[in-house]
Each structure stands twice: as C-alpha cells, then as structure tokens.
Protein backbone atom coordinates (compact mmCIF):
# COMPACT_ATOMS: atom_id res chain seq x y z
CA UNK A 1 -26.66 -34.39 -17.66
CA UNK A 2 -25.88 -31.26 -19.64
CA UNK A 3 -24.79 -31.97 -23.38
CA UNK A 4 -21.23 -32.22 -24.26
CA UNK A 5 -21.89 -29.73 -26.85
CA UNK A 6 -23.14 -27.00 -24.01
CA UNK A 7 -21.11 -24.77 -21.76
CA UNK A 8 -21.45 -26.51 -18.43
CA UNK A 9 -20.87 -22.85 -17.03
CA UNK A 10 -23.85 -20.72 -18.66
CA UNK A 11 -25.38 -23.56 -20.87
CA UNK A 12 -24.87 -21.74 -23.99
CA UNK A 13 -23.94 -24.31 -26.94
CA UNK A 14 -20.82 -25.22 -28.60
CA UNK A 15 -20.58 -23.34 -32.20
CA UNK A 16 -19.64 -25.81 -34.63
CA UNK A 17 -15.98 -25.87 -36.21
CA UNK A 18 -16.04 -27.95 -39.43
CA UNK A 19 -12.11 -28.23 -41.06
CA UNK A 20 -10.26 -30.13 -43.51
CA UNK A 21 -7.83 -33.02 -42.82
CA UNK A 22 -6.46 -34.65 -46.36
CA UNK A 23 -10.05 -34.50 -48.20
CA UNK A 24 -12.02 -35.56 -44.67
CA UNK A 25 -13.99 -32.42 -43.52
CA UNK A 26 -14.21 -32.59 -39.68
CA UNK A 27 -16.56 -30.78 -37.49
CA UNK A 28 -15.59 -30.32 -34.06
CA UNK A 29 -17.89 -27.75 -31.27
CA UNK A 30 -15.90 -25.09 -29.53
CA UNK A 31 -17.31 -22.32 -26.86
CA UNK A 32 -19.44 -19.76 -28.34
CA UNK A 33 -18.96 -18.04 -24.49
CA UNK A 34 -16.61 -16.37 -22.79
CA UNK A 35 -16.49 -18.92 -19.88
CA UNK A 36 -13.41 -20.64 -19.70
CA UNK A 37 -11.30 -17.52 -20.50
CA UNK A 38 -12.95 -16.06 -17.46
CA UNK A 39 -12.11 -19.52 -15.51
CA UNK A 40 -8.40 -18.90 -16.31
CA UNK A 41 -7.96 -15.84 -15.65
CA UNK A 42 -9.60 -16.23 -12.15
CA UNK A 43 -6.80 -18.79 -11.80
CA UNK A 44 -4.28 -16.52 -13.43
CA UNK A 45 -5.11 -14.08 -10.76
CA UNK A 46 -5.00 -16.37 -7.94
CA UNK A 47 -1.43 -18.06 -9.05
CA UNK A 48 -0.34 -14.31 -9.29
CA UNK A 49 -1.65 -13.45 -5.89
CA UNK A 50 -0.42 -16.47 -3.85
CA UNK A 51 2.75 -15.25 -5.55
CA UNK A 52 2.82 -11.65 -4.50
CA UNK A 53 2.09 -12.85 -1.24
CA UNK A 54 4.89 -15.22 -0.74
CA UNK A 55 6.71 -12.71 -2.03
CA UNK A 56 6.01 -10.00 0.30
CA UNK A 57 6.31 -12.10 3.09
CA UNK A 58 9.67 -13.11 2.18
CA UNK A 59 10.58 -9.06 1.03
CA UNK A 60 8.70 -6.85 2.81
CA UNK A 61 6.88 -8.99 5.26
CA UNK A 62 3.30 -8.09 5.37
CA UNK A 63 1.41 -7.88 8.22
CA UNK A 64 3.93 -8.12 10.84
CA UNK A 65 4.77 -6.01 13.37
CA UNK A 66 7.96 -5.63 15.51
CA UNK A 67 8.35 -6.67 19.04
CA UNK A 68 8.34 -2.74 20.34
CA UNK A 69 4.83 -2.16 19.21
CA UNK A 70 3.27 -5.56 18.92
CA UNK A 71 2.76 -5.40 22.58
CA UNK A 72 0.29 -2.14 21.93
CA UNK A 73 -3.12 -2.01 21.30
CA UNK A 74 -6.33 0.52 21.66
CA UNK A 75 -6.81 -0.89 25.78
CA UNK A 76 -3.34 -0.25 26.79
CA UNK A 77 -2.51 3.20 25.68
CA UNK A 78 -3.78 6.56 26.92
CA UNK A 79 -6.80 7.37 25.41
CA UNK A 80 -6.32 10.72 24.07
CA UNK A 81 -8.32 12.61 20.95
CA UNK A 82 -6.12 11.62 18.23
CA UNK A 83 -6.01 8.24 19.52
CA UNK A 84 -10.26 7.35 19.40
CA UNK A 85 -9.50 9.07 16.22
CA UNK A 86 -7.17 6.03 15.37
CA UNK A 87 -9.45 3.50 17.00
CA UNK A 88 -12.53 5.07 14.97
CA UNK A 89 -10.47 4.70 11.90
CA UNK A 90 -9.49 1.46 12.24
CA UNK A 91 -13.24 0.41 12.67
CA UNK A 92 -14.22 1.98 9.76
CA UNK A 93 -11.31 0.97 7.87
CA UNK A 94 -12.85 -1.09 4.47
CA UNK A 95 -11.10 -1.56 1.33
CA UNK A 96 -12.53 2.12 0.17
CA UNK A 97 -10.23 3.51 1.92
CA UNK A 98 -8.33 5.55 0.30
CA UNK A 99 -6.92 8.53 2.24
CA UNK A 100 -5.02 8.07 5.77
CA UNK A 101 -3.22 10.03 8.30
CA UNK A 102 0.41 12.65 8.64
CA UNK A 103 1.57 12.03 12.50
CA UNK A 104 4.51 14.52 12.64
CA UNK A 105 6.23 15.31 16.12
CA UNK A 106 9.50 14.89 17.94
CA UNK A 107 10.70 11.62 18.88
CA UNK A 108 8.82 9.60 21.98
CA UNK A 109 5.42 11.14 21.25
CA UNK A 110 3.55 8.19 20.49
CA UNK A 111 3.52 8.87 16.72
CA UNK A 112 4.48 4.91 15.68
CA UNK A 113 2.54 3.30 18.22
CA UNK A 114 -0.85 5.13 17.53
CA UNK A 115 -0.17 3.97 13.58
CA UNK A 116 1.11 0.33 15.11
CA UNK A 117 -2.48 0.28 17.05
CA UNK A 118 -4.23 0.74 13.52
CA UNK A 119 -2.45 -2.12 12.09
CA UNK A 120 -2.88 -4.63 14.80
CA UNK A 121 -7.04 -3.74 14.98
CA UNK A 122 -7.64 -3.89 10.91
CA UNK A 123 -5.34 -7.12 10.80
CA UNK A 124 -7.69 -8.70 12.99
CA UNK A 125 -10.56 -7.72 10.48
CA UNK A 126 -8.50 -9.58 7.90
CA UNK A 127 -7.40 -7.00 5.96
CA UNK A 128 -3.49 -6.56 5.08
CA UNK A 129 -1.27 -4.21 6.25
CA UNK A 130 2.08 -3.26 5.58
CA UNK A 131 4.39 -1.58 8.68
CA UNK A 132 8.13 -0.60 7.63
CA UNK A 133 10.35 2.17 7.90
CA UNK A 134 10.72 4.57 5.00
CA UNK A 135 14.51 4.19 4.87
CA UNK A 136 14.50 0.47 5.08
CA UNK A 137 11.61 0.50 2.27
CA UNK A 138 14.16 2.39 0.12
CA UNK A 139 17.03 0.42 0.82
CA UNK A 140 14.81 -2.67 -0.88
CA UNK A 141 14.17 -0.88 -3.52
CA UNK A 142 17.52 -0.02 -4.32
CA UNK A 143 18.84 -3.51 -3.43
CA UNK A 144 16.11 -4.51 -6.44
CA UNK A 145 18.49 -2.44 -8.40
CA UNK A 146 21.39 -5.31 -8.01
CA UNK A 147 22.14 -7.46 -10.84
CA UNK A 148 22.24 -10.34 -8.50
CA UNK A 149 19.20 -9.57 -6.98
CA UNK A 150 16.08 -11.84 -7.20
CA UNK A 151 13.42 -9.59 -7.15
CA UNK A 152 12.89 -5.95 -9.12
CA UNK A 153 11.35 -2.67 -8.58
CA UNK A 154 8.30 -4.09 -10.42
CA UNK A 155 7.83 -6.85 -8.04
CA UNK A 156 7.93 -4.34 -5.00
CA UNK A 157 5.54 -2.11 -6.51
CA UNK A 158 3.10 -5.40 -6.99
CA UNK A 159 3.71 -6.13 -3.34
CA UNK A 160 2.66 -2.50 -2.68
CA UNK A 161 -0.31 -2.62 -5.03
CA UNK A 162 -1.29 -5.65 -3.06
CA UNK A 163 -2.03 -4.16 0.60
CA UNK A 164 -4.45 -2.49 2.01
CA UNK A 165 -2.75 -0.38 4.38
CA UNK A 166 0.47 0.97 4.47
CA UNK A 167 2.52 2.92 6.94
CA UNK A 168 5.77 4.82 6.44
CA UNK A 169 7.79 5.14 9.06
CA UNK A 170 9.82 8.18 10.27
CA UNK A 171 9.01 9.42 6.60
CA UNK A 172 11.91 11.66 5.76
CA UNK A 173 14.69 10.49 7.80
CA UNK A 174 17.80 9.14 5.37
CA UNK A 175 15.74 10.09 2.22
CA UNK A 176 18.18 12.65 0.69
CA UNK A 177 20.77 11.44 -1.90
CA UNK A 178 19.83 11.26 -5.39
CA UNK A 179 18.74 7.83 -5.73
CA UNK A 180 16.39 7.25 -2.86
CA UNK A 181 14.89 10.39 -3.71
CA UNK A 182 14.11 9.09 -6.96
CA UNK A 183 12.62 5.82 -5.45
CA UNK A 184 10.81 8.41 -2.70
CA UNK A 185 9.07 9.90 -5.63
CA UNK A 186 8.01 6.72 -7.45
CA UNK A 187 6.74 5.42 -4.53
CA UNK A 188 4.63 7.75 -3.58
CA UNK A 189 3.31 8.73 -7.32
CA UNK A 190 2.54 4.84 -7.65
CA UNK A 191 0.71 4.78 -4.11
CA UNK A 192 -1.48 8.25 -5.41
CA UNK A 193 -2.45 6.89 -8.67
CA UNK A 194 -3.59 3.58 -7.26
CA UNK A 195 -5.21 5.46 -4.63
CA UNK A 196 -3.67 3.29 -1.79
CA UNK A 197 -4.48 3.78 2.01
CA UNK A 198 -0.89 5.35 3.54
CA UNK A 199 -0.33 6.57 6.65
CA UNK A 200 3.06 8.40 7.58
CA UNK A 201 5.12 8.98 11.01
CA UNK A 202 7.55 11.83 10.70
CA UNK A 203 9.87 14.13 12.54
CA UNK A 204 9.58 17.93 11.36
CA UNK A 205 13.09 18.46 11.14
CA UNK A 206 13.38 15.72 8.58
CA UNK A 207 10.38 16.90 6.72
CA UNK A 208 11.92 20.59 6.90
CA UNK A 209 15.30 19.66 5.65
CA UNK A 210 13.77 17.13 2.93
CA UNK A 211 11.31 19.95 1.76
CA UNK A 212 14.30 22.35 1.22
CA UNK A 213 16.09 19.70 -1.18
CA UNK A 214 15.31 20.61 -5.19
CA UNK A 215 12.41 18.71 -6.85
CA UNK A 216 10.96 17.29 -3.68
CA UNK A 217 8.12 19.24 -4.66
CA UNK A 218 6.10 16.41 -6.53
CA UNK A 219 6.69 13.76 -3.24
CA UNK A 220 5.16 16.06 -0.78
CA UNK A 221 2.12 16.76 -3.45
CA UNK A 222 1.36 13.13 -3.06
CA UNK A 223 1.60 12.82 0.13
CA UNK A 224 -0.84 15.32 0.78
CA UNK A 225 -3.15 13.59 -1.62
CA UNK A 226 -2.39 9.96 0.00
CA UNK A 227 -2.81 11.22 4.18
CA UNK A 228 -4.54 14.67 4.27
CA UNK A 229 -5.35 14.61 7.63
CA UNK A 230 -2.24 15.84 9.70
CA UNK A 231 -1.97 15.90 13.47
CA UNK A 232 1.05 17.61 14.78
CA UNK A 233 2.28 16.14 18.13
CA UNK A 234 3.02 19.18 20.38
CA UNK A 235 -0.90 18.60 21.98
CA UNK A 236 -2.29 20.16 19.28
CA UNK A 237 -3.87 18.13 15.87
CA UNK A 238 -5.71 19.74 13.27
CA UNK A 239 -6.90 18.86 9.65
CA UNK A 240 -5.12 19.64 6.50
CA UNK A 241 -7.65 19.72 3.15
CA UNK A 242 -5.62 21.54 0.61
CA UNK A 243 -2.14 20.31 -0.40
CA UNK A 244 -0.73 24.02 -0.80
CA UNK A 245 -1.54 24.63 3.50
CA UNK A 246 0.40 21.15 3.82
CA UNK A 247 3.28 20.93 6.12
CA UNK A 248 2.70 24.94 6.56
CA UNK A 249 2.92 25.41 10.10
CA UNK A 250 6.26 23.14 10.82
CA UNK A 251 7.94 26.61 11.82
CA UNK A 252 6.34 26.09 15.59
CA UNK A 253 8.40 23.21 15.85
CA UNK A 254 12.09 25.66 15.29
CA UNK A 255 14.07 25.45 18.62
CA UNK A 256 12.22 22.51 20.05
C-alpha cells in the first residue's frame, strides 16, 4: 500500500507543511506534484463538454439531419466525380481536418445532398457534425442577442468550437442587413482561426449580390481559407488554391 505521504498518481512524496496554531507548530504533507490539478481539470473539461453538448443539442442540434436528406447516402445517389470526391473525403475525414469544400450551383443540383452524404458517413465514424442553414445559424445568433435569452453568442461559438464538421447551408441567402452581416463575419473569422472543418452550399446569385455589399470583403477571405476547394455545379468542378481567384468565375452563371 503506497504511503499516505506519496502521490498515489506518480509516487512522488508529500512536501512537508509545518504552521503555527496558538504556540503548537503543526506539520501537515501536501503534493509536491502537479497531479491532482491535472485530475481536475480533466474533470473541469469533461463537466464543460457534457455541457456544450447538451447545449448544442438543445440549440443547434448536432449531428442531426433533416428528413429530406437523411434518406441519402453514398449507395443511393448517382455516382458522379465530385461525388467519390465526397465519399473519398468522408473516409479520410480525421480530426486534422482542417480545410473542406465550396458547392455553388443553382437550386436542385445536388449541392446539399452531396454535403448531407458527408455527414451521415463521418457520423458513423463517430465524429460530430453540425448541418444547418446559414440563415437559421444567424437567426440564433441574433436571438443570443435577447435579454431574455438563455444562451449568448459565447455559448454558440463554444458549440461551434466543439464540432468537427460543419456545413453552411445555402451560404449567402438572407445574409445582408447590418447585423447578420456582422454575425456572418464573426463566424467565419472564429471558424478560420480555430481552423475548423466547414463546408458551404451556395447559390451564385446570392454569393454575387452578397460580394457586392461593402466590407464583405473579410467573410469571403475566410471562407476561402476554411473550403478552398470549389466545385461549381453547371458539370464542371475545379480547384480553387489562392483566395484572390476565389469566387472569380461566377460570371458563367449570368442569365442562367
């Protein structure tokens, strides 16, 4: 049996403590290691990540999919190039990750469902993925902003911080006023520096008409850091690796 005066952790011994109590010196042995601080905060960090978790399932709902592309998966849609590029991804996904993928195309091209097919395959590897619409995303984040509510802009970027995977959905659409702009940019700044795995969906008239608002700049310069590789959906996908060339050939969607 180990001495009461040793770490049971690493075995180091107890430094002696001697102190005075009305004339009576004392001793008492306290850890000359840094064991049980460790100890707690491997606790601290588990309380706080049980806690993000309940909270994201209750917020932003982790890991869930809705009922439109929860019926999809890598056997049941066409397999085209950019889709065993998805599948490939998936299987290689690890918690390295760090860059994802730009889907932008008109509506009904498969963008979501391709992204959808990602989450389903890596949630069955265990890893943690968020799937939510950009607008809706924003309109938590601006909820946070309530007096009344019960849960801040912090919290939500904790939540974020949290997953492993993240997809935006029709990135763009409903982004404009002043305020979700604002929240657009923090977003995506916090998702660069943490270097957090994003993937976006988008149409290119959204992009277009969000591009041409003032001091968008610094949104679309993370983006291109966060998902460099951009497929456009007209049949045709190709590979972005500089930010400046990103987004630059959205005039061959005008007329569409």
């Amino acid at each position: 049996m180990a001495s009461v005066n040793t770490c049971p952790q690493c075995g180091k011994n107890y430094k002696p403590y001697t102190y005075n109590v009305k004339g009576f010196e004392k001793t008492i042995f306290i850890p000359d290691c840094e064991c049980t601080e460790q100890e707690f905060r491997k606790i601290e960090k588990k309380n706080s990540l049980n806690s993000i978790k309940h909270a994201s399932n209750k917020i932003l709902q982790t890991n869930i999919l809705a009922p439109l592309y929860e019926k999809f998966d890598f056997t049941n849609i066409e397999c085209t190039g950019v889709a065993r590029v998805c599948e490939e991804f998936a299987h290689k996904f690890s918690k390295n990750q760090k860059t994802g993928l730009a889907f932008i195309g008109l509506s009904g091209r498969g963008k979501s469902v391709l992204l959808a097919c990602i989450c389903k395959e890596i949630g069955k590897r265990g890893f943690c993925f968020l799937f939510i619409n950009t607008a809706r995303l924003l309109d938590i984040f601006i909820q946070s902003l309530d007096f009344s509510s019960k849960y801040k802009p912090d919290d939500l970027f904790k939540i974020l911080k949290s997953v492993d995977f993240i997809v935006l959905d029709d990135f763009g659409r409903d982004c404009f006023s002043t305020k979700r702009k604002e929240f657009l940019f923090r977003i995506t700044d916090e998702l660069a520096a943490y270097e957090k795995c994003v993937s976006i969906s988008a149409n290119p008239d959204s992009i277009a008409y969000l591009k041409s608002i003032p001091d968008t700049d610094g949104i679309f310069d993370r983006l291109a850091m966060l998902c460099p590789s951009q497929y456009i959906f007209n049949g045709k996908s190709f590979r972005r690796d500089t930010k400046e060339d990103y987004f630059k050939n959205l005039q061959i969607f005008k007329g569409a």
